[in-house]
Structure formats: C-alpha cells, structure tokens
PDB file of N, CA and C in Angstrom:
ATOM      1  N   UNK A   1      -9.076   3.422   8.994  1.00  0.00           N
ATOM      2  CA  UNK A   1      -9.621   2.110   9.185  1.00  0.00           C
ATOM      3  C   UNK A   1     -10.294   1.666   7.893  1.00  0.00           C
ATOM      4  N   UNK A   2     -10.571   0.305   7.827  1.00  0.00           N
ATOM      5  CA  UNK A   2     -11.095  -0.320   6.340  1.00  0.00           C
ATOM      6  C   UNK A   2     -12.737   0.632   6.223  1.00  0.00           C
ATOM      7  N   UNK A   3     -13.193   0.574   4.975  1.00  0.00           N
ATOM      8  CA  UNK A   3     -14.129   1.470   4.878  1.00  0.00           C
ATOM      9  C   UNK A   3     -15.237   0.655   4.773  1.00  0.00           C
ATOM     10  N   UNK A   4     -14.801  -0.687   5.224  1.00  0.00           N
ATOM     11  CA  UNK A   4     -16.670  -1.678   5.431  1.00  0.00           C
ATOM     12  C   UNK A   4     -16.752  -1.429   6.794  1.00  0.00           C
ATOM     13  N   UNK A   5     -15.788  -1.214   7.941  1.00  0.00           N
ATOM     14  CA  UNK A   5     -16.030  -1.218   9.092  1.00  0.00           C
ATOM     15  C   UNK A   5     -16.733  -0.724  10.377  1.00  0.00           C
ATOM     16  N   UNK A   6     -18.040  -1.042  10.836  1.00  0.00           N
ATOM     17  CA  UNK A   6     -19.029  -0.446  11.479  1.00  0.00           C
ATOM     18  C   UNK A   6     -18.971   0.069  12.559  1.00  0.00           C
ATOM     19  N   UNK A   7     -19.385   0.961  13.272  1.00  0.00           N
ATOM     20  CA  UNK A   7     -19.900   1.764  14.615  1.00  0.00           C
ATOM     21  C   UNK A   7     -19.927   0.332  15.555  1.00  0.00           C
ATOM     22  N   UNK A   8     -20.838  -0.844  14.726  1.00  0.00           N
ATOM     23  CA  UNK A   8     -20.884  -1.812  15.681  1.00  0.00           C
ATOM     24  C   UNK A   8     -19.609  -2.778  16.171  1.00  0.00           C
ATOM     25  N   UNK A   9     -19.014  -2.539  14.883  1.00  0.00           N
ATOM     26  CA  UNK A   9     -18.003  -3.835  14.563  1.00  0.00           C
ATOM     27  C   UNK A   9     -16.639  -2.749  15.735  1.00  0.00           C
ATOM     28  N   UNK A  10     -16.494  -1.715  15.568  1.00  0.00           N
ATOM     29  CA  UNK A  10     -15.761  -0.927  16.056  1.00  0.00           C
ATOM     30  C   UNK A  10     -15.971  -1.147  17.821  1.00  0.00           C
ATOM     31  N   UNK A  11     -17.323  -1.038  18.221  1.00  0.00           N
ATOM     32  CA  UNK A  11     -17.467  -1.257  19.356  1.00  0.00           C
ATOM     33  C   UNK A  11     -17.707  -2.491  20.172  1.00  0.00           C
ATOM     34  N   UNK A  12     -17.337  -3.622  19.365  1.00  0.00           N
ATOM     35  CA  UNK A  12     -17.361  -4.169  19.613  1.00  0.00           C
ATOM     36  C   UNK A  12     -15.936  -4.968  20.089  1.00  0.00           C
ATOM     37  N   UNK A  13     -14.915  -4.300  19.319  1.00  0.00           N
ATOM     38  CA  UNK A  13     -13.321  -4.301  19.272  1.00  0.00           C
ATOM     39  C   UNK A  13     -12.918  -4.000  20.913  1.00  0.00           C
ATOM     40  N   UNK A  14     -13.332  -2.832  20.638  1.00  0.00           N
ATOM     41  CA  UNK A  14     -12.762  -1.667  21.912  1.00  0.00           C
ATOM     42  C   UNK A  14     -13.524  -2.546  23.625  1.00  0.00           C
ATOM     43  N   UNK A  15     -14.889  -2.982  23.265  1.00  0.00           N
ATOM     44  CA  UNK A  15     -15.780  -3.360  23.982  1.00  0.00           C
ATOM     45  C   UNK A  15     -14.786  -4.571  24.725  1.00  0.00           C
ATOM     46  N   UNK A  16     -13.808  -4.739  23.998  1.00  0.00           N
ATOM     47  CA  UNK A  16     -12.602  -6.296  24.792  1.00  0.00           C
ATOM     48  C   UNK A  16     -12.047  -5.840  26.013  1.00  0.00           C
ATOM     49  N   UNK A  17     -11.840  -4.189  25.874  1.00  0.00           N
ATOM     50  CA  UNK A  17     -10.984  -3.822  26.386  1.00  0.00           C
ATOM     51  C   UNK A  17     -11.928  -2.595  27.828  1.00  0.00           C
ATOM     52  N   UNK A  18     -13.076  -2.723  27.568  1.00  0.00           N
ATOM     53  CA  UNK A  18     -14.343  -1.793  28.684  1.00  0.00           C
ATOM     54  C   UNK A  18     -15.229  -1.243  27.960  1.00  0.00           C
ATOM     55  N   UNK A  19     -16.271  -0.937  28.751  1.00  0.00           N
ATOM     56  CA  UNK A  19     -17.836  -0.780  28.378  1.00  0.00           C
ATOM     57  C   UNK A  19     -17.254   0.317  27.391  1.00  0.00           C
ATOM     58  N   UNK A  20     -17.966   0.346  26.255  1.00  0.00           N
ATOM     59  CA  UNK A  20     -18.533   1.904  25.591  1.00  0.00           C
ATOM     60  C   UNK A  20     -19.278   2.355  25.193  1.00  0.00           C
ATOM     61  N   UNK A  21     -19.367   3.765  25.795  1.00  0.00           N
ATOM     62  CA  UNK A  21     -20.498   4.336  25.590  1.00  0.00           C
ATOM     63  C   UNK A  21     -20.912   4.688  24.023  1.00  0.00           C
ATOM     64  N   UNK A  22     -20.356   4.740  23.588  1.00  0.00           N
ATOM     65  CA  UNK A  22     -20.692   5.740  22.079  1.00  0.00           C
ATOM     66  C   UNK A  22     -19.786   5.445  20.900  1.00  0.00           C
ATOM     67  N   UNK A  23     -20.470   5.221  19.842  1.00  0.00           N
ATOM     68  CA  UNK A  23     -19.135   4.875  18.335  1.00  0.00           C
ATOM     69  C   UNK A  23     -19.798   5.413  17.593  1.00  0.00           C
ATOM     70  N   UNK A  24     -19.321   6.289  16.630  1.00  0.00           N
ATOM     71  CA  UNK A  24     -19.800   6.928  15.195  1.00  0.00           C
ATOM     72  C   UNK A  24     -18.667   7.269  13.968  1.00  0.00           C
ATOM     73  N   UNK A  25     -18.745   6.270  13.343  1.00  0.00           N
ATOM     74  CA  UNK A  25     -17.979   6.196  11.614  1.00  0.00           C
ATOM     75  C   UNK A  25     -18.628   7.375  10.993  1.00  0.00           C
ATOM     76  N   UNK A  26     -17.746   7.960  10.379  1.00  0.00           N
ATOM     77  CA  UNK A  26     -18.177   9.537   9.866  1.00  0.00           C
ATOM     78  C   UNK A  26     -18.241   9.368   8.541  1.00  0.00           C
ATOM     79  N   UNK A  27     -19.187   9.433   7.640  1.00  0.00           N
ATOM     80  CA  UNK A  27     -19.857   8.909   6.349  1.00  0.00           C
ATOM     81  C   UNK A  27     -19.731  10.796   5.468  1.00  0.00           C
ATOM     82  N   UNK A  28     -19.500  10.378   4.486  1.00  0.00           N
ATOM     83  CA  UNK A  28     -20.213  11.479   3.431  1.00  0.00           C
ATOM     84  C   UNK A  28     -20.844  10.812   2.741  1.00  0.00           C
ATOM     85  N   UNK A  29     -22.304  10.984   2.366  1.00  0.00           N
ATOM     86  CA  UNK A  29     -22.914  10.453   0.946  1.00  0.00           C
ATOM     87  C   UNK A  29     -23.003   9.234   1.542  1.00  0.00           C
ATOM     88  N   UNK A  30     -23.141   8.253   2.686  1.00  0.00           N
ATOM     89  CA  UNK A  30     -23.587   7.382   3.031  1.00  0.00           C
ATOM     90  C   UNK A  30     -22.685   6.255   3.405  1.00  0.00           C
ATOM     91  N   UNK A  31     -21.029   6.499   2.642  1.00  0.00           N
ATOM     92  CA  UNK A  31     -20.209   6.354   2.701  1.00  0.00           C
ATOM     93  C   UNK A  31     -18.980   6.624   3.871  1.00  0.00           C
ATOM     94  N   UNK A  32     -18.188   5.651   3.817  1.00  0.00           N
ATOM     95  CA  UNK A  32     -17.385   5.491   5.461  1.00  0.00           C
ATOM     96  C   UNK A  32     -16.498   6.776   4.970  1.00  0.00           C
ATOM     97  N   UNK A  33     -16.041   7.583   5.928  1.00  0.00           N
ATOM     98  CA  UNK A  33     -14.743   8.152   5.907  1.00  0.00           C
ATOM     99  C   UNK A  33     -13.308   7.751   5.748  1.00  0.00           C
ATOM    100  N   UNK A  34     -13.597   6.598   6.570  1.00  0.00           N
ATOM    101  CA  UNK A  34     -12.588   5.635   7.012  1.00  0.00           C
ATOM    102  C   UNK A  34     -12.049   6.720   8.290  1.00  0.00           C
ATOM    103  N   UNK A  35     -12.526   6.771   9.334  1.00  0.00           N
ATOM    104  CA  UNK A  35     -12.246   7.287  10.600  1.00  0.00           C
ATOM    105  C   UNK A  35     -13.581   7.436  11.455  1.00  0.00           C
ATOM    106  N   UNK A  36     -13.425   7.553  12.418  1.00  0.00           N
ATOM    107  CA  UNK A  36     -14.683   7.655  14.065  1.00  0.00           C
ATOM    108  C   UNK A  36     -14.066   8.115  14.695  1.00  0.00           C
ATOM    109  N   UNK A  37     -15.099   8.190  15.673  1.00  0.00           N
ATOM    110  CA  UNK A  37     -15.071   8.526  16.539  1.00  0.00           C
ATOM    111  C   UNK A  37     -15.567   7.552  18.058  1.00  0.00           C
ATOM    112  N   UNK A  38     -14.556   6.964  19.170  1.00  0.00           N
ATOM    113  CA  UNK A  38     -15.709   6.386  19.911  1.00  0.00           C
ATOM    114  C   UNK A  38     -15.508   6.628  21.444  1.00  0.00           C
ATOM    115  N   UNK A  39     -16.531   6.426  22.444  1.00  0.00           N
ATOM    116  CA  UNK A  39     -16.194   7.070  23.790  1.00  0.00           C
ATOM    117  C   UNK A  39     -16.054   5.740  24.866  1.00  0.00           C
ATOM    118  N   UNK A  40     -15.007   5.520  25.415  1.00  0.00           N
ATOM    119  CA  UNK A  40     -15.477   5.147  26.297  1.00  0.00           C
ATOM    120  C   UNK A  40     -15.675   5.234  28.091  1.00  0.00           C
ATOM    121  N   UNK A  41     -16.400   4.243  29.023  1.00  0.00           N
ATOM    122  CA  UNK A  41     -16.652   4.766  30.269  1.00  0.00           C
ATOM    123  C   UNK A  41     -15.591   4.914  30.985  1.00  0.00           C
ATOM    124  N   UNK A  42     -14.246   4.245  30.593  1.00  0.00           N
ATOM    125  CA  UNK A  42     -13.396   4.285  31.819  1.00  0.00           C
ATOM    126  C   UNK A  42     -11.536   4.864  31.056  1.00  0.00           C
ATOM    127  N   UNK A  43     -11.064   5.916  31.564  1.00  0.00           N
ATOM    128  CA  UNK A  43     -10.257   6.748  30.989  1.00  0.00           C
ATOM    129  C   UNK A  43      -8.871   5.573  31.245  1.00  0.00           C
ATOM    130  N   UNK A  44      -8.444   4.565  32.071  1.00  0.00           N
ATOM    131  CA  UNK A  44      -7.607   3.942  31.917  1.00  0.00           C
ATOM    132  C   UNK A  44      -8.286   2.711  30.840  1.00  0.00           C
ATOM    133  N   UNK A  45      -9.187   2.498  30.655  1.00  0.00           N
ATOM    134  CA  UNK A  45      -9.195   1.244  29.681  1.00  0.00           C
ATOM    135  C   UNK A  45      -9.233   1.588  28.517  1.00  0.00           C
ATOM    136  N   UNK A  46      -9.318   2.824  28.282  1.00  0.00           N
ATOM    137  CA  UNK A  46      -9.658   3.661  27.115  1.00  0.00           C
ATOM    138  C   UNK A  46      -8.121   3.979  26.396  1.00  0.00           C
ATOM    139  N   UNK A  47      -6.798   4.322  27.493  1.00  0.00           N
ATOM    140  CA  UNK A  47      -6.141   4.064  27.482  1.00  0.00           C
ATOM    141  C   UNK A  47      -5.032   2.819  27.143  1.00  0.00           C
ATOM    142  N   UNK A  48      -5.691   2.000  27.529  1.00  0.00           N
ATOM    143  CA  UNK A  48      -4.993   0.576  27.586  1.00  0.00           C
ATOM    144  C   UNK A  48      -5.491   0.352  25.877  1.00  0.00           C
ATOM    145  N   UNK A  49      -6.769   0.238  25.454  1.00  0.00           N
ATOM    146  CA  UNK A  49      -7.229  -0.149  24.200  1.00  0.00           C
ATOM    147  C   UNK A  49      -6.050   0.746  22.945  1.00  0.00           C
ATOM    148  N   UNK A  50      -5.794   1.998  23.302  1.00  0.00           N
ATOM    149  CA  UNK A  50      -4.938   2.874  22.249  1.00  0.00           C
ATOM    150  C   UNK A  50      -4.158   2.535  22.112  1.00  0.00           C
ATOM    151  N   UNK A  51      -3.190   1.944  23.371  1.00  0.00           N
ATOM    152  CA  UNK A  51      -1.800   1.353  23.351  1.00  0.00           C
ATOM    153  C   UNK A  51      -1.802   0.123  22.736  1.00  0.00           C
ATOM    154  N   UNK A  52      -2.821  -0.709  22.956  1.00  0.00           N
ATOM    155  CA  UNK A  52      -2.716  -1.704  22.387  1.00  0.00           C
ATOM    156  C   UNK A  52      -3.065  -2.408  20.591  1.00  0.00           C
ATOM    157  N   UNK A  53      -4.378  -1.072  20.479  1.00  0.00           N
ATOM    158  CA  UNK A  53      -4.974  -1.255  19.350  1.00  0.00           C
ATOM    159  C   UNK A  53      -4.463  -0.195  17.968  1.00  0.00           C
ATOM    160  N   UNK A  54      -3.364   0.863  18.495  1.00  0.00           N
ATOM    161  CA  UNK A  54      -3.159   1.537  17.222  1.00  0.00           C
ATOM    162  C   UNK A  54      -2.064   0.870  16.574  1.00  0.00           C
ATOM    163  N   UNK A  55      -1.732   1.061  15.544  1.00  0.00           N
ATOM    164  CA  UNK A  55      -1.255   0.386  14.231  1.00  0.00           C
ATOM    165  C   UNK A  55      -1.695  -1.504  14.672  1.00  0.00           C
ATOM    166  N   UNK A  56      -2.409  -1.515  14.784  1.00  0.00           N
ATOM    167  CA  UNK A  56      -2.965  -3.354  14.770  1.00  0.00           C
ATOM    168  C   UNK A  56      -3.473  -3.136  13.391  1.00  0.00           C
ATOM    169  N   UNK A  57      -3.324  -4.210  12.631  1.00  0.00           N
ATOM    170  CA  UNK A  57      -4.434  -5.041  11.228  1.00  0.00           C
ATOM    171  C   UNK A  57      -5.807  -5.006  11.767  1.00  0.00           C
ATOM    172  N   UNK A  58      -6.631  -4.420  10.510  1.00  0.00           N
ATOM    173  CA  UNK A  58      -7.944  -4.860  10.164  1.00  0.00           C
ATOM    174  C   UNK A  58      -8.135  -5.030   9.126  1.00  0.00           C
ATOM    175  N   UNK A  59      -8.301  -6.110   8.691  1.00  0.00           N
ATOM    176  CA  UNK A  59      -8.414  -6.532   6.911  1.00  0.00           C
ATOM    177  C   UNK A  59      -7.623  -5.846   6.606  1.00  0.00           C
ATOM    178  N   UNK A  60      -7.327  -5.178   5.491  1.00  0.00           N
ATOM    179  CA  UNK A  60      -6.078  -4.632   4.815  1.00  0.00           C
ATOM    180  C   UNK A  60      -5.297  -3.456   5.243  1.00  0.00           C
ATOM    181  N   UNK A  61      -5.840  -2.963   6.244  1.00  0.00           N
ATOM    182  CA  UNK A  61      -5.516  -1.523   6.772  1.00  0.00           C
ATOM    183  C   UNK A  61      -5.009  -1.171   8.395  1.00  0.00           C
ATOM    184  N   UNK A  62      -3.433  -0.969   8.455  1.00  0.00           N
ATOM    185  CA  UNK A  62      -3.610  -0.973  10.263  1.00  0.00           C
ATOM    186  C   UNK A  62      -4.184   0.281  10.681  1.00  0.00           C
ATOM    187  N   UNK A  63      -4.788   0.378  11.690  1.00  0.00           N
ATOM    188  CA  UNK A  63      -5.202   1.458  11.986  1.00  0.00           C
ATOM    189  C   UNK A  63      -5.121   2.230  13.329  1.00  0.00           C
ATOM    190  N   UNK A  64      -5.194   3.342  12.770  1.00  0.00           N
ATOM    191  CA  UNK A  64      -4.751   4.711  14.035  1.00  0.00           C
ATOM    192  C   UNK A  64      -5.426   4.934  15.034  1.00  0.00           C
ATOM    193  N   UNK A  65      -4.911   4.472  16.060  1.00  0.00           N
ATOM    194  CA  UNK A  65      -6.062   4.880  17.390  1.00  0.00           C
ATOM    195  C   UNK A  65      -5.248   5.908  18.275  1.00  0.00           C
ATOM    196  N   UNK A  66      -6.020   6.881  18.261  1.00  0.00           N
ATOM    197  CA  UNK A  66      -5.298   7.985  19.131  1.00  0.00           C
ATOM    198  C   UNK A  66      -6.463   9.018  19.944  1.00  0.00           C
ATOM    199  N   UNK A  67      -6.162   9.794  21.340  1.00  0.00           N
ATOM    200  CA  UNK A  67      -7.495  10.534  21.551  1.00  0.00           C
ATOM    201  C   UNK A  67      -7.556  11.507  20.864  1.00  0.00           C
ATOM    202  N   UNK A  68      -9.189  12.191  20.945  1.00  0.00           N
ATOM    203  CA  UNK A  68      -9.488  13.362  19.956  1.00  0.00           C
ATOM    204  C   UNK A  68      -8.963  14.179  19.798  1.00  0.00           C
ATOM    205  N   UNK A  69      -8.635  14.984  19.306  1.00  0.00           N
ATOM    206  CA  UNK A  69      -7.924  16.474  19.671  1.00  0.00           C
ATOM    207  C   UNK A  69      -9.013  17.494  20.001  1.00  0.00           C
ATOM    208  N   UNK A  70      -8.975  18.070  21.268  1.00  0.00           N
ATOM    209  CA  UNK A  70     -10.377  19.301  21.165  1.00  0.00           C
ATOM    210  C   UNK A  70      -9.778  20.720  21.069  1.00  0.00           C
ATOM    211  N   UNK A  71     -10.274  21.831  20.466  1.00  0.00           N
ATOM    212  CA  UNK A  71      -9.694  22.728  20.002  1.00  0.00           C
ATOM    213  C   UNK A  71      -8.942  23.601  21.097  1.00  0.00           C
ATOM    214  N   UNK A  72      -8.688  23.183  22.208  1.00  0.00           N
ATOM    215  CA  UNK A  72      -7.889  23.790  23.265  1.00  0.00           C
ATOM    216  C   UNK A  72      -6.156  22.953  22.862  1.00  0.00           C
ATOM    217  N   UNK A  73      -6.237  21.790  22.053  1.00  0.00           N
ATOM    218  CA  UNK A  73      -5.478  20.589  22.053  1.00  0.00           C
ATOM    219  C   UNK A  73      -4.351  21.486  20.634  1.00  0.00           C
ATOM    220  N   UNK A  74      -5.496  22.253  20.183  1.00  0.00           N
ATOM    221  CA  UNK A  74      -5.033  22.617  18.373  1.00  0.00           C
ATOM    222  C   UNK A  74      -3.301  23.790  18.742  1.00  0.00           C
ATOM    223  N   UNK A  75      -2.554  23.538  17.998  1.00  0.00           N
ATOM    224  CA  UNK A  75      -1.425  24.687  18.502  1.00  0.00           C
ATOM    225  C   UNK A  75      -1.719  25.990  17.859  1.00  0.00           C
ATOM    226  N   UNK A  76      -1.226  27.168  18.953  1.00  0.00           N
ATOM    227  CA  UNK A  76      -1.174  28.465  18.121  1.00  0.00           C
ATOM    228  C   UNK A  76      -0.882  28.762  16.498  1.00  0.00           C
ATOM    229  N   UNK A  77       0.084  27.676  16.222  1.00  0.00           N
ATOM    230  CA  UNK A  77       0.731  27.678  14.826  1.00  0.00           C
ATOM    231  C   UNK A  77       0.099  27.329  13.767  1.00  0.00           C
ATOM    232  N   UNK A  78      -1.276  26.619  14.482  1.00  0.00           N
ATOM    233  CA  UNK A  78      -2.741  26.119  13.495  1.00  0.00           C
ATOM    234  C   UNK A  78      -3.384  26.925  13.342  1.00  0.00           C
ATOM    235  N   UNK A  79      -3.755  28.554  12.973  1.00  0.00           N
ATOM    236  CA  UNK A  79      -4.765  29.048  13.329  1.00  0.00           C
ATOM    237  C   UNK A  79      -6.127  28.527  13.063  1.00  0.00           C
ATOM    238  N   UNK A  80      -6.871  28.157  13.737  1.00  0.00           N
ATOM    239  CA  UNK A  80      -8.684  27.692  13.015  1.00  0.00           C
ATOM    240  C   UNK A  80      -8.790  28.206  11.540  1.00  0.00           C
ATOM    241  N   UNK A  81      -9.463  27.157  10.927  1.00  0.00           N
ATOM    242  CA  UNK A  81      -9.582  27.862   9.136  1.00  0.00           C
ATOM    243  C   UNK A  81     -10.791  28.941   9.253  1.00  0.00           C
ATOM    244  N   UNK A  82     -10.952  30.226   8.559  1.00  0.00           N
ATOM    245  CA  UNK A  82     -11.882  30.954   8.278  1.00  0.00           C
ATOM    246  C   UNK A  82     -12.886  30.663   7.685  1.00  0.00           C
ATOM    247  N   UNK A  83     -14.636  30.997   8.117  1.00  0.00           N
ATOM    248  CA  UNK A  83     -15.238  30.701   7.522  1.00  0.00           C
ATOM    249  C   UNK A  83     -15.864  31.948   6.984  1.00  0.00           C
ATOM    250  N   UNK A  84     -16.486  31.831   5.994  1.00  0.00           N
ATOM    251  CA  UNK A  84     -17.702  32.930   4.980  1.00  0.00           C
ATOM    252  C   UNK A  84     -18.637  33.257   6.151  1.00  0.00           C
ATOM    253  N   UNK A  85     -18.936  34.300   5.888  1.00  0.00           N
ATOM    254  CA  UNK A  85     -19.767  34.932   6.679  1.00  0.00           C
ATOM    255  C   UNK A  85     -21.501  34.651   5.872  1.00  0.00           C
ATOM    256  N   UNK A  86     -20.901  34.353   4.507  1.00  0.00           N
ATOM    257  CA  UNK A  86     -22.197  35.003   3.828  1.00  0.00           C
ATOM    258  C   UNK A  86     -21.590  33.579   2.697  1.00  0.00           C
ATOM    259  N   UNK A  87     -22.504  32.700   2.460  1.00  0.00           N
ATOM    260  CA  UNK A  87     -21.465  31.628   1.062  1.00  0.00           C
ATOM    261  C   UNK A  87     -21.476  32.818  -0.383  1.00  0.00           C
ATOM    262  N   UNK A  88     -20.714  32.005  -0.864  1.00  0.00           N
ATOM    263  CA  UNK A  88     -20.735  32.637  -2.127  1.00  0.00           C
ATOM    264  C   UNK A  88     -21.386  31.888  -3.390  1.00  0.00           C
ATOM    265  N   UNK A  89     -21.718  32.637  -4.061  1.00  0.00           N
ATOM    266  CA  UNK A  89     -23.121  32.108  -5.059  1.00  0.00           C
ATOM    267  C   UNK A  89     -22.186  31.802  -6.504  1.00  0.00           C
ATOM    268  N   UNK A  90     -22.846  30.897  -7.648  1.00  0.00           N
ATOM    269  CA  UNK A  90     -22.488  31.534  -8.828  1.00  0.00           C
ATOM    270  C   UNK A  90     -21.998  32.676  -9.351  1.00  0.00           C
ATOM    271  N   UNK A  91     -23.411  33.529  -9.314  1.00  0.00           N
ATOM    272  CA  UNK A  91     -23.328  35.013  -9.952  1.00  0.00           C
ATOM    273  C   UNK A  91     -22.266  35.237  -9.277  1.00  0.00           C
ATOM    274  N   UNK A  92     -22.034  35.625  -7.463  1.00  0.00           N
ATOM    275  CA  UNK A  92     -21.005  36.275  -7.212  1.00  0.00           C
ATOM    276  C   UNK A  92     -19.557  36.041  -7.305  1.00  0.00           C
ATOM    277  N   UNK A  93     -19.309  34.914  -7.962  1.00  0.00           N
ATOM    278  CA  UNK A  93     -18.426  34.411  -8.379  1.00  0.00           C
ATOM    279  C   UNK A  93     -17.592  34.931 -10.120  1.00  0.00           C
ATOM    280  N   UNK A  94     -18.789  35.223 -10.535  1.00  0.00           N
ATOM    281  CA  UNK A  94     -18.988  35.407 -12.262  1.00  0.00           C
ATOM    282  C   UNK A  94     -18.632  36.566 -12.106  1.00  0.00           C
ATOM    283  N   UNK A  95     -19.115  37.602 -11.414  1.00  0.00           N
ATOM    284  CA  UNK A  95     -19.384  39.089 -11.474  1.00  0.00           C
ATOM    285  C   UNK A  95     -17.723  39.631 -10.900  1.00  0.00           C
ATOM    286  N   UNK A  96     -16.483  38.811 -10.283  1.00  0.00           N
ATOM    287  CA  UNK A  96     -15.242  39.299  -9.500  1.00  0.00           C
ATOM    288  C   UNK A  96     -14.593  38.876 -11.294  1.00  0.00           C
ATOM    289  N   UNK A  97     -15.080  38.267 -12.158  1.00  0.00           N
ATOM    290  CA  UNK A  97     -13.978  37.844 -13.516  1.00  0.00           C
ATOM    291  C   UNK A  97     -13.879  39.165 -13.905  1.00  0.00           C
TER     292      UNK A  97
END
C-alpha cells in the first residue's frame, strides 16, 4: 500500500464495508512499511472487503488485501527461520577471522 497511508485512512476504507475493530501500519524508524495489519468484527464482511478491495488503486499503488497467515497457515516446506540463542557481538565476530 502507498507509504503516506494511515491506520486511520485504512480503517476507514474497510469501515465501508463493517465495523473494525483494529488497524496497525507497521513502521520501522517511524516510517510506513507499506503493509498492516487490520481486524475486523464480522468474518463475512471481512470477506466481502478482500474480494472487493485487493488489487484496487490507492494513489499510485494497487494494493494486496489478503487474510493473515498464522503459523499453523506456514507450509512444512517453510521451515520457521532460526534464531540466536545468544546475539552475536563485534568481538565475536572478529575473533571466528
């Protein structure tokens, strides 16, 4: 989605289509992602809005509306990425050359 586009402006879109509960644009550094997240109360209107609203125009960008994926959703063939147990520092970085 365009990267001026707000939590409000977002819920206010979807809001054509049934109440919602919840919108959050996912920022790094204060900055849009250009993607959200948003919930709403009723699973057929929530429905109806996806069908209707993914690849639609917003200012220069059509955009993707699809539901979340939750990690039951992820395929075997994805395994989850590994994380550090412990981060790794400078030094311990310097000290494997």
């Amino acid at each position: 989605m365009p990267y001026h586009v707000t939590s409000e402006g977002i819920m206010q879109l979807f809001g054509l289509f049934g109440p919602v509960l919840s919108s959050k644009i996912m920022t790094e550094n204060g900055k849009s992602k250009g993607f959200g997240f948003l919930e709403m109360e009723d699973d057929e209107q929530a429905q109806k809005a996806i069908k209707i609203l993914d690849g639609s125009p917003i200012a220069d960008r059509n955009i993707v509306v699809k539901p979340a994926e939750t990690q039951e959703d992820l395929s075997p063939a994805q395994p989850p990425k590994k994380l550090h147990k412990r981060p790794r520092t400078f030094q311990s970085l310097w000290q494997k050359q």
